[in-house]
Every structure is written in C-alpha cells, then in structure tokens.
N, C-alpha and C. Protein backbone atom coordinates (compact mmCIF):
# COMPACT_ATOMS: atom_id res chain seq x y z
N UNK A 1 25.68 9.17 -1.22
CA UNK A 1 24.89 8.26 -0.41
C UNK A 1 23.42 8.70 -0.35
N UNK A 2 22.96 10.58 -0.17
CA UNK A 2 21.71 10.50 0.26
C UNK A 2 20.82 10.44 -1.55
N UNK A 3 21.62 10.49 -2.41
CA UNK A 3 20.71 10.00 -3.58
C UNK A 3 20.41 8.81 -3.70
N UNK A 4 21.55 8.21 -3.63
CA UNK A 4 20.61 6.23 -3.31
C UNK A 4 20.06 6.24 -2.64
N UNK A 5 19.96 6.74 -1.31
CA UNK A 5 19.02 6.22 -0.25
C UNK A 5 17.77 6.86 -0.91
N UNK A 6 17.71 7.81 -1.65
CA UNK A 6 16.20 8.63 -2.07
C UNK A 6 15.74 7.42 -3.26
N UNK A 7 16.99 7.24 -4.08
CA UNK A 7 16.40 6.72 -5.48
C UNK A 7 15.94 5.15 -4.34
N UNK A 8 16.41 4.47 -3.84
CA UNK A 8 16.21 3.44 -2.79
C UNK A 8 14.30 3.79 -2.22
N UNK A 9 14.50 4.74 -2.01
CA UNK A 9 13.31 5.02 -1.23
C UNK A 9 12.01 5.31 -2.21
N UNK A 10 12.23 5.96 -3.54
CA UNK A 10 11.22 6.14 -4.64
C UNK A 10 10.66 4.50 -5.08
N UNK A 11 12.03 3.77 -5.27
CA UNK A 11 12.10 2.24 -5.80
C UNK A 11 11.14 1.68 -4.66
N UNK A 12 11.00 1.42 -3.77
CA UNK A 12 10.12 1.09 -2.26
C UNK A 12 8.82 1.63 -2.58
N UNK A 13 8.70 2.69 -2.80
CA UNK A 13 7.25 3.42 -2.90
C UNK A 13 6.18 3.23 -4.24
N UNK A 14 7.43 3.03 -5.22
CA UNK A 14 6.47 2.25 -6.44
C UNK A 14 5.69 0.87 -5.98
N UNK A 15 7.03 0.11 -5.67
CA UNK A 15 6.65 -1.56 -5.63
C UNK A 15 4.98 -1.07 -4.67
N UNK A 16 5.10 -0.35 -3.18
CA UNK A 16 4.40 -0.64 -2.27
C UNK A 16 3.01 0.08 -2.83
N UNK A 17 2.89 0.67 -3.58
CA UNK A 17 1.86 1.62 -4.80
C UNK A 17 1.39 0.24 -5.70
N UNK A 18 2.44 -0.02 -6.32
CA UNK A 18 1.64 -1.35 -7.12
C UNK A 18 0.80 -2.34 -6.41
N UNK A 19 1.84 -2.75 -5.30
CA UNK A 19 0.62 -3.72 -4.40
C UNK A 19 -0.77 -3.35 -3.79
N UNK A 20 -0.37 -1.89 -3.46
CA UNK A 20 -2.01 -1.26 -3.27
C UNK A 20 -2.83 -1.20 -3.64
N UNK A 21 -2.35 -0.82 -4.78
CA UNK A 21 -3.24 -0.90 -6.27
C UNK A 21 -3.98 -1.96 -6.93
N UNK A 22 -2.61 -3.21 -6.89
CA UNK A 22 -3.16 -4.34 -7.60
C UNK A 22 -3.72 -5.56 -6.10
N UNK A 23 -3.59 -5.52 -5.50
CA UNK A 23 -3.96 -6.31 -4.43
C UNK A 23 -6.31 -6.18 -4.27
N UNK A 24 -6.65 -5.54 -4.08
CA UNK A 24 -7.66 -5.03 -3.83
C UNK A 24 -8.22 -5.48 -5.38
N UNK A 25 -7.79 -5.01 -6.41
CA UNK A 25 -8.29 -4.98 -7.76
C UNK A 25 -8.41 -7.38 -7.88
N UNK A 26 -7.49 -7.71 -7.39
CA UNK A 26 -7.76 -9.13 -6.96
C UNK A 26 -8.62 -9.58 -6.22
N UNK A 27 -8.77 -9.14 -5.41
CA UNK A 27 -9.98 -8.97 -3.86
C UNK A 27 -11.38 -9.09 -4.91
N UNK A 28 -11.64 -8.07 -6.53
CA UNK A 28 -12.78 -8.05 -7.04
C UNK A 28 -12.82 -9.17 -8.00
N UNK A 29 -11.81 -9.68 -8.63
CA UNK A 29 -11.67 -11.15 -9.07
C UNK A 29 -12.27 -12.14 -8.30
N UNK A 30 -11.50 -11.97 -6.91
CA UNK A 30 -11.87 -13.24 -5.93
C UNK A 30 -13.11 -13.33 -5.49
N UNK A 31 -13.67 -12.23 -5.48
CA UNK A 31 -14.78 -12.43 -4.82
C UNK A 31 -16.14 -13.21 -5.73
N UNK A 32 -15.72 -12.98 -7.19
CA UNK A 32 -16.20 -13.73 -8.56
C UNK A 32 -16.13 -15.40 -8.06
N UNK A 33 -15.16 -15.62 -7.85
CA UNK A 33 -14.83 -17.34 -7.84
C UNK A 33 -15.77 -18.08 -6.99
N UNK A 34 -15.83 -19.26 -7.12
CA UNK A 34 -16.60 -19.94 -6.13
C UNK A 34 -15.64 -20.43 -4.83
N UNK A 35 -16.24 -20.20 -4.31
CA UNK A 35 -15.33 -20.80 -2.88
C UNK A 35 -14.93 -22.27 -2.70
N UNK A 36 -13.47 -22.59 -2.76
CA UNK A 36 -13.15 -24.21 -3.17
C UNK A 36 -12.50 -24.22 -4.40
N UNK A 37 -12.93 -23.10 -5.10
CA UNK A 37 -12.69 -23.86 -6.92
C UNK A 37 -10.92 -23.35 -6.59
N UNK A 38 -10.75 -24.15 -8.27
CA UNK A 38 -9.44 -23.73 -8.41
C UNK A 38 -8.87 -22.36 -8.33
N UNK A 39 -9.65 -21.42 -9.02
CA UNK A 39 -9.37 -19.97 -9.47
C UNK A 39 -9.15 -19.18 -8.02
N UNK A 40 -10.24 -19.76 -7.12
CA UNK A 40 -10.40 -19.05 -5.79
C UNK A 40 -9.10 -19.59 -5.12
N UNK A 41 -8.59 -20.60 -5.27
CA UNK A 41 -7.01 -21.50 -4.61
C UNK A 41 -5.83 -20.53 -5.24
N UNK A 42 -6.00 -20.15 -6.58
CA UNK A 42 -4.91 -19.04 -7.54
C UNK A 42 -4.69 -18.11 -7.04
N UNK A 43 -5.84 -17.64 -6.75
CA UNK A 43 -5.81 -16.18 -5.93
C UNK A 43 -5.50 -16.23 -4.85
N UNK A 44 -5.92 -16.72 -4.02
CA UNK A 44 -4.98 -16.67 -2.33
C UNK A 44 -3.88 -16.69 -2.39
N UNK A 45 -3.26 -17.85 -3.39
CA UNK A 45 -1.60 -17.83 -3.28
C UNK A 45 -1.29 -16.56 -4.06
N UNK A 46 -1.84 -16.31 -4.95
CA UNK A 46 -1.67 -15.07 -5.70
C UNK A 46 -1.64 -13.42 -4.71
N UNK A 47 -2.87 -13.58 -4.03
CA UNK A 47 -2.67 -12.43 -2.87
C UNK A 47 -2.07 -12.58 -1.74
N UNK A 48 -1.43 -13.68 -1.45
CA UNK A 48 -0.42 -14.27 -0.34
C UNK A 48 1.18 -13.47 -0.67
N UNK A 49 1.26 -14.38 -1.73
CA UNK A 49 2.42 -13.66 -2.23
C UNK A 49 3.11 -12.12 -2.62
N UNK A 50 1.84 -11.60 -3.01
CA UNK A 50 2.00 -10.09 -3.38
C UNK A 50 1.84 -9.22 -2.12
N UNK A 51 1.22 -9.54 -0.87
CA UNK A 51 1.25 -9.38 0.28
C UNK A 51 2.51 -9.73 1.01
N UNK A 52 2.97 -11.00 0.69
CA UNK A 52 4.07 -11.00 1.92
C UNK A 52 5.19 -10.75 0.94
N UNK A 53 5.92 -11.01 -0.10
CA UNK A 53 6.32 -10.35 -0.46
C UNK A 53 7.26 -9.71 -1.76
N UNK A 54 6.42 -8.47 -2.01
CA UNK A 54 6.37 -7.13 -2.21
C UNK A 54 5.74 -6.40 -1.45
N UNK A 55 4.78 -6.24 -0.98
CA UNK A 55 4.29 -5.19 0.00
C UNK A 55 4.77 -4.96 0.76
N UNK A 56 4.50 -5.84 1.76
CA UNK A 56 5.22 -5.90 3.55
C UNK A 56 6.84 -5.60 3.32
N UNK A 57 7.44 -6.12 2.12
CA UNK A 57 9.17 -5.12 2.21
C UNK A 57 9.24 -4.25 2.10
N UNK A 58 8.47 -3.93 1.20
CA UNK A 58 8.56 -2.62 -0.01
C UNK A 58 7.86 -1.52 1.09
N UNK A 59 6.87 -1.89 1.93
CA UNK A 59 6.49 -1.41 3.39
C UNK A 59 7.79 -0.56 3.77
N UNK A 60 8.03 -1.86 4.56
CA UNK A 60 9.30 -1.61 5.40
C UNK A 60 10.26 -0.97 4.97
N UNK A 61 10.68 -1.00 3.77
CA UNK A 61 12.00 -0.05 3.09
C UNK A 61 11.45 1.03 3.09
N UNK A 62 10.61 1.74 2.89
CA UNK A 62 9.89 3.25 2.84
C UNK A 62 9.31 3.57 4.34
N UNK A 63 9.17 3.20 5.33
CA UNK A 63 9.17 3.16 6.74
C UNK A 63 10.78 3.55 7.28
N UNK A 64 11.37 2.63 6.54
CA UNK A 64 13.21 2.71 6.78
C UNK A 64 13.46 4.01 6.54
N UNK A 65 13.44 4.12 5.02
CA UNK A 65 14.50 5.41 3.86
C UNK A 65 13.63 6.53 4.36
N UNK A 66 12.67 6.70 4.33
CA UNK A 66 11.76 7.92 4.57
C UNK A 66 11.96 8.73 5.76
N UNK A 67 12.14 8.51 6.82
CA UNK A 67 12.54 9.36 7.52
C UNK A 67 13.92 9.22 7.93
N UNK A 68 14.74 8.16 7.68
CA UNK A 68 16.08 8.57 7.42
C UNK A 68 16.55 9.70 6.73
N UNK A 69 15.54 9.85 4.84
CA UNK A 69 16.16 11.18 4.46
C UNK A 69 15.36 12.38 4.86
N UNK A 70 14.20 12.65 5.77
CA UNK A 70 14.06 13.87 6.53
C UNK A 70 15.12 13.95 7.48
N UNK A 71 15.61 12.83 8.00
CA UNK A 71 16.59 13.60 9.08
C UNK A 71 17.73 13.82 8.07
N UNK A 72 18.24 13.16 7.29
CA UNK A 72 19.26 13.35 6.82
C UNK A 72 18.89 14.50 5.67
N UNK A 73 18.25 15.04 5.74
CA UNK A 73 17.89 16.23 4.42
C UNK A 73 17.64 17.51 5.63
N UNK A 74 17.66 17.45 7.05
CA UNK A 74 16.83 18.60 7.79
C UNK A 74 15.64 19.14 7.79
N UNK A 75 14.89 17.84 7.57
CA UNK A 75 13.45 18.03 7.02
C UNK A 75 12.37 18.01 8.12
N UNK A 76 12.98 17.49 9.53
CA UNK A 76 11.93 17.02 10.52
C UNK A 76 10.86 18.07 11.10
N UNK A 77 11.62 19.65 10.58
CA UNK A 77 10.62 20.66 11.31
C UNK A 77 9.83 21.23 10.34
N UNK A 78 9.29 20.59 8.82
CA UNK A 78 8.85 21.18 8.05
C UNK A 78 7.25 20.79 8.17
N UNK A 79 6.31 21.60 8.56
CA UNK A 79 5.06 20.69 8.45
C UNK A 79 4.85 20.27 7.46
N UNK A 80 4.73 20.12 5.71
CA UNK A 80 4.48 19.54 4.73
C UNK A 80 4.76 18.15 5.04
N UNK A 81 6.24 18.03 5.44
CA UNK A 81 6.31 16.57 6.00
C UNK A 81 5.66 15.70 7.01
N UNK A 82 4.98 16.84 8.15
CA UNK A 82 4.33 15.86 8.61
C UNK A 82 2.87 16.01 8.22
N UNK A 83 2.65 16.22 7.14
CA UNK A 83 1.09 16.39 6.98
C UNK A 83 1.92 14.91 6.06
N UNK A 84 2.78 14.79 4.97
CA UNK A 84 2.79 13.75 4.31
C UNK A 84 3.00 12.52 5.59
N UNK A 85 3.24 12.49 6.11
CA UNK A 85 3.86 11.68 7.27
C UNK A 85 2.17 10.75 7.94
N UNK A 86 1.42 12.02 8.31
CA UNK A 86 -0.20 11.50 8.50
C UNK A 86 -0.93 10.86 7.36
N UNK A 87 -0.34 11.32 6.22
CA UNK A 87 -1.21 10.31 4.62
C UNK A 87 -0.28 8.61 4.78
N UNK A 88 0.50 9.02 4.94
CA UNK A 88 1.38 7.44 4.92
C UNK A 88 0.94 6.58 6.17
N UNK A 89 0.81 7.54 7.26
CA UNK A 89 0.34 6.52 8.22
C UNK A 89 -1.26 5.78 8.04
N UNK A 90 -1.74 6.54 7.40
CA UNK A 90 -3.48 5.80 6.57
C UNK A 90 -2.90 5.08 6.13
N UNK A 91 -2.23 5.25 5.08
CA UNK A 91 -1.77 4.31 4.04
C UNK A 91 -1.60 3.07 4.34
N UNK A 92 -0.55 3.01 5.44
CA UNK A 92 -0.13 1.92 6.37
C UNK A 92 -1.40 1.23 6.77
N UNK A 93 -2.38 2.04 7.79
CA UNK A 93 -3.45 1.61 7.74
C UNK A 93 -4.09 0.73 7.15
N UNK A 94 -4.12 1.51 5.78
CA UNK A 94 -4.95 0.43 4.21
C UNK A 94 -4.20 -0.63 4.03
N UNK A 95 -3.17 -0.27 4.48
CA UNK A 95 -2.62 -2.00 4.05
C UNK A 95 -2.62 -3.09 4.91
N UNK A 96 -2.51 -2.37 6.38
CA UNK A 96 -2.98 -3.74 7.29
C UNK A 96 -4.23 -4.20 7.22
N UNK A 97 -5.41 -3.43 6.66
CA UNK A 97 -6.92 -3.92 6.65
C UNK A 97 -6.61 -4.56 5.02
N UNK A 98 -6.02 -4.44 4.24
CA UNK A 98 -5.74 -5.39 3.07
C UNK A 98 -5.45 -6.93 3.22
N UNK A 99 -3.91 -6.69 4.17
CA UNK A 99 -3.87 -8.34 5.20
C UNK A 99 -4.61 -8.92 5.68
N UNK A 100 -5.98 -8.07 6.54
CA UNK A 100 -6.91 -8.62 7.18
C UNK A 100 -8.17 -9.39 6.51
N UNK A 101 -8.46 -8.40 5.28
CA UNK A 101 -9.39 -9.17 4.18
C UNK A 101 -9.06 -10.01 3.29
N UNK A 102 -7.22 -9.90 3.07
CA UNK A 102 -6.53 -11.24 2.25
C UNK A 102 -7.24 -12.76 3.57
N UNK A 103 -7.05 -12.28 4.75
CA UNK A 103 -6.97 -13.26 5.63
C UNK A 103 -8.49 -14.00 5.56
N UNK A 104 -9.23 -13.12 5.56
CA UNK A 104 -10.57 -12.96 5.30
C UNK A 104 -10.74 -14.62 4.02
N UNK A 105 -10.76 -13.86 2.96
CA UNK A 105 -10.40 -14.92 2.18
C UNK A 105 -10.07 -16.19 1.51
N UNK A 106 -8.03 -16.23 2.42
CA UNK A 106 -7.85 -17.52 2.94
C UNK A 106 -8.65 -18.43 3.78
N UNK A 107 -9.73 -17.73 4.28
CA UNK A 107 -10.39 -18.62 5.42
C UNK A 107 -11.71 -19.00 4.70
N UNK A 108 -12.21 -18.29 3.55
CA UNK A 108 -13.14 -18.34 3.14
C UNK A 108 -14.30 -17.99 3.90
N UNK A 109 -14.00 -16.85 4.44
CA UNK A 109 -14.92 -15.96 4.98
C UNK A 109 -15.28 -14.18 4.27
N UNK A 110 -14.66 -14.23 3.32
CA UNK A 110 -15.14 -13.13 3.00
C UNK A 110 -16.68 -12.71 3.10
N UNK A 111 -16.87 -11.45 3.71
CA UNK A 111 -18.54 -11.08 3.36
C UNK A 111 -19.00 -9.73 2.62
N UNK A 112 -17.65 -9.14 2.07
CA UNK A 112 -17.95 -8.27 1.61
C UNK A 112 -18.18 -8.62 -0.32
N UNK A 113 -18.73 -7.45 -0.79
CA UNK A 113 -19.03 -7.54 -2.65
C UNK A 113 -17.71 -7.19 -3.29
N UNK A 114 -17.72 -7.27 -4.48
CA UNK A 114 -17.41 -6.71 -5.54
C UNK A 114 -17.07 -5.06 -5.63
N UNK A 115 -18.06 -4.44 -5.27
CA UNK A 115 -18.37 -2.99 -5.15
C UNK A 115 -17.58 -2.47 -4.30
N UNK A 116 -17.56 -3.28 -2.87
CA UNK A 116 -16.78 -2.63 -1.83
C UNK A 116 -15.48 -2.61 -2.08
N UNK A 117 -14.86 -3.39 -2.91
CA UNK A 117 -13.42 -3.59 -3.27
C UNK A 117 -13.35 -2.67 -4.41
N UNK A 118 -13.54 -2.43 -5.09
CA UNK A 118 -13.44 -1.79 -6.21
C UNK A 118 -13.42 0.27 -5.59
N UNK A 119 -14.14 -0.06 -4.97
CA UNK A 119 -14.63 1.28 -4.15
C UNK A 119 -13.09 1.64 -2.43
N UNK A 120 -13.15 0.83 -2.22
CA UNK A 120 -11.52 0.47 -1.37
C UNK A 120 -10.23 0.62 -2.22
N UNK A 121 -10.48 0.42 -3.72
CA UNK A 121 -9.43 0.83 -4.22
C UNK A 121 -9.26 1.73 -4.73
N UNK A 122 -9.70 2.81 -4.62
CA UNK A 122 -9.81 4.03 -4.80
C UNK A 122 -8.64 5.13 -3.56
N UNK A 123 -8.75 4.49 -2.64
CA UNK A 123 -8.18 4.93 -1.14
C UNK A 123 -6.87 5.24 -1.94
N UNK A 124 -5.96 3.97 -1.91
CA UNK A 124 -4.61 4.34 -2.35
C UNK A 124 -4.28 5.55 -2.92
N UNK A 125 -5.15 5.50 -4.16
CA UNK A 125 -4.88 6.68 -4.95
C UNK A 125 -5.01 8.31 -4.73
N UNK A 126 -6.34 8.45 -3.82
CA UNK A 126 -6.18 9.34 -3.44
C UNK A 126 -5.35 9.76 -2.79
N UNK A 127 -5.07 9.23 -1.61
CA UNK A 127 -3.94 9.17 -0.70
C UNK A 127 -2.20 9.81 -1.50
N UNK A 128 -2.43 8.81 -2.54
CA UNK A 128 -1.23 9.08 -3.41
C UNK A 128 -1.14 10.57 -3.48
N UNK A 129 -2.05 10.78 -4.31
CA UNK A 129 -2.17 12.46 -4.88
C UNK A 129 -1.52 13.33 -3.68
N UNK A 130 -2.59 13.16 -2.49
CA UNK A 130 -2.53 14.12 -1.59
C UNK A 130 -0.69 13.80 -1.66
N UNK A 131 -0.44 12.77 -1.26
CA UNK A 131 1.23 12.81 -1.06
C UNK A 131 1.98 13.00 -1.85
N UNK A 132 2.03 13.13 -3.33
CA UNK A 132 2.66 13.58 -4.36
C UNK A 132 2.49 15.12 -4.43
N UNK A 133 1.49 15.80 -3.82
CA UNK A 133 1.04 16.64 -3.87
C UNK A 133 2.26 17.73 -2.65
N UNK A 134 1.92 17.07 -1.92
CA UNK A 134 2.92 17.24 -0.43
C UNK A 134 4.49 17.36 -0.83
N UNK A 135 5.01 16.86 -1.38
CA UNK A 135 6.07 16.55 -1.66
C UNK A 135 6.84 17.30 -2.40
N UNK A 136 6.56 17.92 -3.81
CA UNK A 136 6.46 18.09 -4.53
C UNK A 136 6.89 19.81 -4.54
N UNK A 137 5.13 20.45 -4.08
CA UNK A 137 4.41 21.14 -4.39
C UNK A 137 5.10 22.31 -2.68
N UNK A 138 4.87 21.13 -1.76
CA UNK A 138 5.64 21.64 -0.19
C UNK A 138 4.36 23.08 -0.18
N UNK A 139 3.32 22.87 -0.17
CA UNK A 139 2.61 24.21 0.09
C UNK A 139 2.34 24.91 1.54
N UNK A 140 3.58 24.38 2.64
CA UNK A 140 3.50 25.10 3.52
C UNK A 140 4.71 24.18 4.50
C-alpha cells in the first residue's frame, strides 16, 4: 500500500509541476494577444482548464499523499521535512496567485508584461530544486 500511495503521490507532483510550469509560460502568450481576439478567447479556456483541472487535483492529491506518507513512513519529526513542507507551502502560494492572474485575464484586466511572467516562471523551478534537493539529499 505505502508504495502506491508514494508512486500516487510522485504521479500528483509531476502533473502539479507541469501546470506550474506550463501555465505562466501561457500567461506570456496571452499577454501577446489582443484583448477580444480569438487567440486571447483560446487561452483563457486554455488556462481555465489546465487550472481547474490538472492543477487544483493534482494540488490536492499531493496535499492528500504527502503527509499521509510522513506519517505513515515516521517522518513527522524530521526537520528536512519540514523545511520541504515550507517550499510546498510557497508553492501553494504560487499557485493561488496563478488563479488570481488567470482571473486577471478572464476579465481582461491584466496589467502586468511579458517579462513579469516569464520572470514568475522561474519560481516553480527553483522551488523545485530546493525540494528535490530536500528529499533526496535529507541534509539534516
């Protein structure tokens, strides 16, 4: 059981990695389009969808499995985990301000560039590292 729930929980963390990744990298598309046109209509449903869902599950299943297998592994008193535990909660973070600028968007209010998105998508990744790093590596 606790290997499915892990392989369960890796499967969650890709999908919610891809949407991080590719969500924002759309944000620098969209912000190209004219407001009204078709392309700019593609993309909302396009970042609608990849937002509600894959992300927001793929969220929630790694919110679920993740500290199910610290408790179920005896992991809750290890600080590595909760230093990874504080990168995921950013993470979380980045993704509700992702919803907020998808929303942004839909309304046709965006006011941010090109630059700022491109530069926002950078976050994930780091984040990643540090937590692959954590995990992995357990340097304390």
């Amino acid at each position: 059981m606790l290997l499915w729930l892990k392989a369960l929980h890796v499967i969650a963390v890709i999908a919610w990695m891809a949407g991080l990744l590719y969500l924002p990298r759309l944000f620098v598309y969209h912000c190209a389009a004219e407001k009204g046109s078709k392309q700019s209509e593609t993309f909302k449903v396009m970042e609608h969808r990849l937002l509600r869902f894959i992300m927001n599950p793929a969220m929630i299943v790694v919110w679920v499995t993740g500290p199910w297998l610290a408790w179920a592994q005896g992991m809750l008193h290890d600080r590595w985990l909760w230093a990874k535990f504080v990168l995921v909660v950013v993470l979380t973070g980045y993704h509700h301000a992702l919803g907020l600028w998808r929303k942004d968007f839909a309304a046709d209010r965006n006011a941010r560039d090109q630059r700022f998105y491109r530069l926002a998508n950078e976050v994930p990744t780091a984040l990643m590292v540090g937590i692959v790093i954590l995990v992995v590596v357990k340097p304390f």
